[in-house]
Protein backbone atom coordinates (compact mmCIF):
# COMPACT_ATOMS: atom_id res chain seq x y z
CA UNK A 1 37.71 11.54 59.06
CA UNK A 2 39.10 12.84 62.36
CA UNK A 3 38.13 16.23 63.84
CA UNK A 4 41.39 18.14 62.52
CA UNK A 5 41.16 16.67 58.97
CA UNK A 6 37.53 17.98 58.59
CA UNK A 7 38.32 21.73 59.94
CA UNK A 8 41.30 21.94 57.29
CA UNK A 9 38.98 20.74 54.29
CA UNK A 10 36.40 23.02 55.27
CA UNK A 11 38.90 26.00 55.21
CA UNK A 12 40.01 25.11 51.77
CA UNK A 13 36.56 25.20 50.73
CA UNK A 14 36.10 28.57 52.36
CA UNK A 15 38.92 30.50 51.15
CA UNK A 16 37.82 30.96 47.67
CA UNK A 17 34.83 31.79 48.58
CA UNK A 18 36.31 34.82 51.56
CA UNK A 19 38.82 35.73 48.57
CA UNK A 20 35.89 36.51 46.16
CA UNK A 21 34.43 38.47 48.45
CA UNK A 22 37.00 40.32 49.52
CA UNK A 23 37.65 41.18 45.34
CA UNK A 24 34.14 42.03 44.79
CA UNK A 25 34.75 44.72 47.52
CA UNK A 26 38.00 46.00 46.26
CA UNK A 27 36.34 46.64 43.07
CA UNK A 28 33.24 47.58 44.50
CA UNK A 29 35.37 50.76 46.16
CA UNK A 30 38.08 51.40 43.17
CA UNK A 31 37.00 55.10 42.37
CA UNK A 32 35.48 55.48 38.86
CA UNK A 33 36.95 57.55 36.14
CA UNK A 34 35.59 61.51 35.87
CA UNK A 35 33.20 61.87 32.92
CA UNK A 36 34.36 63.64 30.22
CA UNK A 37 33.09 67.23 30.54
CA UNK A 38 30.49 68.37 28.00
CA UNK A 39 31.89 70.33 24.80
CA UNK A 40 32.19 74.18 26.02
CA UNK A 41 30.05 75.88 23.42
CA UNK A 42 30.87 79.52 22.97
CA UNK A 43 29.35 82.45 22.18
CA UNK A 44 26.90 84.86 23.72
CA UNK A 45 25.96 82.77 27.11
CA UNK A 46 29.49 82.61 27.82
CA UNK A 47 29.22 85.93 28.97
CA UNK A 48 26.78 84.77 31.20
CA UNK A 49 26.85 82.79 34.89
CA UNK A 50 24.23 79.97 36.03
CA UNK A 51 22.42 82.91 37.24
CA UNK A 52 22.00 84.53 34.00
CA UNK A 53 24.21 87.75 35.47
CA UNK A 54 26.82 89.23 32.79
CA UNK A 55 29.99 87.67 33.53
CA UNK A 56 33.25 89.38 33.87
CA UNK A 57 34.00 88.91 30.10
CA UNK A 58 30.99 91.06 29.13
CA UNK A 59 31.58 93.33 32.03
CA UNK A 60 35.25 93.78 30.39
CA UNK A 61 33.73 94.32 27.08
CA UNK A 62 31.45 96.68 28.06
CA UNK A 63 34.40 98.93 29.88
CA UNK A 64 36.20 98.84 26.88
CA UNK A 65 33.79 100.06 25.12
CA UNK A 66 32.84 102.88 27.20
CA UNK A 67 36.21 103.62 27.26
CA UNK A 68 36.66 103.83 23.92
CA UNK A 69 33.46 105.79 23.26
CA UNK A 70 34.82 108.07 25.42
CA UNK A 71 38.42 108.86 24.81
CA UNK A 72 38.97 112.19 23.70
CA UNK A 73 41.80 113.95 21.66
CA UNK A 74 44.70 115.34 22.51
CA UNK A 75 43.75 119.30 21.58
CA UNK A 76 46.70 122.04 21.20
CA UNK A 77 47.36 124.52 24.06
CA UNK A 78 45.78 127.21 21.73
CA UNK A 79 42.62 125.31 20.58
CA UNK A 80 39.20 127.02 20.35
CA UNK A 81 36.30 125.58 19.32
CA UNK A 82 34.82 126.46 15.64
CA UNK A 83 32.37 125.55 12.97
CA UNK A 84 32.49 121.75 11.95
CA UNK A 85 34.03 120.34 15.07
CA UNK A 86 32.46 117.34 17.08
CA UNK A 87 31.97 117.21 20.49
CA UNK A 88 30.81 115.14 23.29
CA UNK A 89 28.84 116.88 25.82
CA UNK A 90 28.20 114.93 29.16
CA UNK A 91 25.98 115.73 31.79
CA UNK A 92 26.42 113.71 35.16
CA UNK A 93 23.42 111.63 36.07
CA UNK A 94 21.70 113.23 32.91
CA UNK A 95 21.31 110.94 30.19
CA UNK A 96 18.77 112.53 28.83
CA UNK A 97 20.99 115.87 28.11
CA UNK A 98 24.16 113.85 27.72
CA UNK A 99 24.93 113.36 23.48
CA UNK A 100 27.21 114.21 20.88
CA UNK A 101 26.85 117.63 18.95
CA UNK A 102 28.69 119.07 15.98
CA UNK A 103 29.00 122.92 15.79
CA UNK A 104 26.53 124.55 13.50
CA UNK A 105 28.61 126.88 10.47
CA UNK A 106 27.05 129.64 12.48
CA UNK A 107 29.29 129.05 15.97
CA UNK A 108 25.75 127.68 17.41
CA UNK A 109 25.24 124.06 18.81
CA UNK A 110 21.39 123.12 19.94
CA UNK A 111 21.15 121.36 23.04
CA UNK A 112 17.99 119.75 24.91
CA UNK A 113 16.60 122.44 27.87
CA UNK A 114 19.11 125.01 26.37
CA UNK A 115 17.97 125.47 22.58
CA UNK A 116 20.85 127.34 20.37
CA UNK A 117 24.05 128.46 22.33
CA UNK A 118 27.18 130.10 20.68
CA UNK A 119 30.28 127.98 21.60
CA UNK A 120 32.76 129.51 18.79
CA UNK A 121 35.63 130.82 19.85
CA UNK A 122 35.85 128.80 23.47
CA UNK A 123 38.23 126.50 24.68
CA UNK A 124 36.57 123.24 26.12
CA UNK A 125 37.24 124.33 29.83
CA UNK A 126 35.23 127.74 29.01
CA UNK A 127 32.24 125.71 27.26
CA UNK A 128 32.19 123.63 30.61
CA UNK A 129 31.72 126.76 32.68
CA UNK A 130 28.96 128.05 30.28
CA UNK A 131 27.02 124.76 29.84
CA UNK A 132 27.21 124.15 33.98
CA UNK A 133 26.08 128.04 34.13
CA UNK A 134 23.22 127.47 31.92
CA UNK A 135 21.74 123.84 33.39
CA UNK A 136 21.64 125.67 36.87
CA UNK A 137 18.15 126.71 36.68
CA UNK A 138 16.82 122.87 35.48
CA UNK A 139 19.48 120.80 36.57
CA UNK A 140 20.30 120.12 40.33
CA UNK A 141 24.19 120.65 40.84
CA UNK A 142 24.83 120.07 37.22
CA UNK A 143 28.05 118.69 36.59
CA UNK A 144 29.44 118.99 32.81
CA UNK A 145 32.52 117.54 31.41
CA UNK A 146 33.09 118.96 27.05
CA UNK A 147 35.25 116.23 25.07
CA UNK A 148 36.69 116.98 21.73
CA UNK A 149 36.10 113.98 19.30
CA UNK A 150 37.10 115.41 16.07
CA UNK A 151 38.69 118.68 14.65
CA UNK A 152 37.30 120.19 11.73
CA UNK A 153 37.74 123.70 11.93
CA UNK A 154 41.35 124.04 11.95
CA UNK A 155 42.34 123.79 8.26
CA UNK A 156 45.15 124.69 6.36
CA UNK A 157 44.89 124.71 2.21
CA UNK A 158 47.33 123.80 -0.24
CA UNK A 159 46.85 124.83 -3.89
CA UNK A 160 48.91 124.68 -7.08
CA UNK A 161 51.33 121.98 -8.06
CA UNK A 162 50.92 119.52 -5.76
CA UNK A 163 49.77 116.20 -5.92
CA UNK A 164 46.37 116.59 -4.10
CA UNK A 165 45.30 119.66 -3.79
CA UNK A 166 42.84 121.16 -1.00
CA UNK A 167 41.77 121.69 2.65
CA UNK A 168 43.89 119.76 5.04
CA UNK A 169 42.93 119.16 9.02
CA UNK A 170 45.44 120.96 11.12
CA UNK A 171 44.92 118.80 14.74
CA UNK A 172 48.28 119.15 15.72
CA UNK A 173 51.92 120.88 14.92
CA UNK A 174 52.60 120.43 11.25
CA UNK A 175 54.99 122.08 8.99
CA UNK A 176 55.28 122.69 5.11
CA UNK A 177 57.22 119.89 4.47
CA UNK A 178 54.94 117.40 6.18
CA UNK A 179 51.62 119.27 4.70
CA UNK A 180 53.49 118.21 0.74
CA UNK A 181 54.08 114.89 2.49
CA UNK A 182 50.76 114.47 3.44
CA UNK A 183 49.18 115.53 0.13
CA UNK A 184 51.84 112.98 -1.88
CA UNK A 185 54.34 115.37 -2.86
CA UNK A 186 55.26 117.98 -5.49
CA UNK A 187 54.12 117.76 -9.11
CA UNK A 188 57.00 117.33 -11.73
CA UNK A 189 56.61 120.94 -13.28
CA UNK A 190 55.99 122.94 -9.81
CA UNK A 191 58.64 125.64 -8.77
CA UNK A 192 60.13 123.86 -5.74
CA UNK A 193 62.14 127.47 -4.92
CA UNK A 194 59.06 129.73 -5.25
CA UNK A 195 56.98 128.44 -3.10
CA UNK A 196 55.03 130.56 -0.38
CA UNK A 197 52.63 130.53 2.46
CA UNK A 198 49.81 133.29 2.46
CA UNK A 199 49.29 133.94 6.33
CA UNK A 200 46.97 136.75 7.69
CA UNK A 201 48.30 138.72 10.14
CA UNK A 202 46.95 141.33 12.36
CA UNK A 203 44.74 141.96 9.29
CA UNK A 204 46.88 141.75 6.28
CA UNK A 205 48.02 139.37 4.17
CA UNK A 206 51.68 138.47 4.75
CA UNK A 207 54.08 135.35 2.19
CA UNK A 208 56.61 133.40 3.92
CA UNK A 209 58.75 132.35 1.48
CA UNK A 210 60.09 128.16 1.19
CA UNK A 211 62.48 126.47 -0.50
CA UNK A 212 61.15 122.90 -0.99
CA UNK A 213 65.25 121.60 -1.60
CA UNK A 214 66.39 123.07 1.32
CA UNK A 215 64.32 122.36 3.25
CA UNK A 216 64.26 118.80 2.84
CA UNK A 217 68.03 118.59 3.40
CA UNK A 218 67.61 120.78 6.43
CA UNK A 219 69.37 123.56 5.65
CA UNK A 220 66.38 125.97 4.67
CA UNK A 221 63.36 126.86 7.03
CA UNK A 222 60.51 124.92 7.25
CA UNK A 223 57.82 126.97 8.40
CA UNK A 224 55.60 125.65 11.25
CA UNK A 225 51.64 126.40 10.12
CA UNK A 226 48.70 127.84 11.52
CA UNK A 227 45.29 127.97 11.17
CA UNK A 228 44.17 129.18 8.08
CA UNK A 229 47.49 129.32 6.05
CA UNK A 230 47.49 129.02 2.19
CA UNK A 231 50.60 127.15 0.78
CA UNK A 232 51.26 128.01 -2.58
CA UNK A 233 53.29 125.75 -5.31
CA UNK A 234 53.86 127.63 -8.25
């Protein structure tokens, strides 16, 4: 076999062998699929990062919580504080003196460093003054903020023949018709025309009169109450 015969038969030999390799290679470098994540369990430690910190979830939780805790009502321009109604008192930097009270029958509340203070008759803003007053002499700069959380003491009462009779929260503007809305209506004997409220005023004992018919096609006054008004259904 001449020179040039043998060189092409050993490059036929060869070039499986250089193709092989070159596949092995190839395949060697082809990138691998990703593993499949593990399942994401949830629950509590999802709140959580590697570093066992709250996450933002339970830092948003928290928030709204706070916030929540913390939102107070809406009270009417004329609102004074009296017997029954629950506050939240908050001292700045005092947790310690910071809590919820509810006022005593006697206009009194009891409060930690204080004792028994009279808060009848004062609007939030004037209980603030007091309170930051009184926590001068144990409390450095005190800073007090009064939130209304319920309203108890305004009540009007509604006796006769209605459908539930009683003592009805007055939080807000509310008239005769709603107050008989609110307590399911009239009863099927009552005297829609002679019905009354019994107001106080200036000491004596005055009767706006209401016509329940009228009324409720608008053409008769519907008397806007106050608190401590008696409506009357005959």
């Amino acid at each position: 076999m001449n020179r040039g015969k043998r060189v092409t038969f050993c490059f036929v030999l060869a070039l499986p062998l250089v193709l092989f390799g070159v596949t092995g290679t190839l395949q060697a470098q082809k990138p691998q699929p990703p593993k499949e994540k593990e399942p994401y369990v949830t629950g509590r430690a999802e709140n959580k990062t590697s570093s066992g910190k709250e996450g933002p979830t339970a830092k948003r939780s928290a928030t709204n919580s706070a916030t929540d805790s913390a939102n107070p009502l809406t009270t009417p321009n004329d609102y004074r504080i009296g017997p029954d109604d629950e506050l939240a008192i908050s001292v700045w930097h005092e947790p310690e003196l910071s809590q919820a009270v509810v006022v005593r029958p006697d206009g009194m509340i009891t409060l930690p460093l204080l004792n028994n203070i009279k808060v009848a008759g004062l609007t939030p803003e004037e209980m603030q003054i007091l309170l930051t007053e009184k926590f001068k002499p144990v409390v450095n700069e005190p800073q007090v903020t009064v939130s209304v959380k319920a309203i108890k003491s305004r009540k009007v009462f509604l006796v006769g023949n209605a459908a539930k009779q009683g003592a009805y929260a007055l939080n807000g503007r509310m008239t005769v018709l709603e107050l008989l809305a609110e307590a399911g209506g009239l009863n099927p004997f009552a005297k829609s025309k002679s019905i009354y409220v019994l107001r106080k005023e200036n000491g004596r004992e005055v009767r706006l009169r209401f016509d329940y018919k009228k009324a409720l096609s608008g053409k008769g006054v519907n008397p806007e109450l106050v608190p401590g008004d008696m409506v009357v259904v005959p």
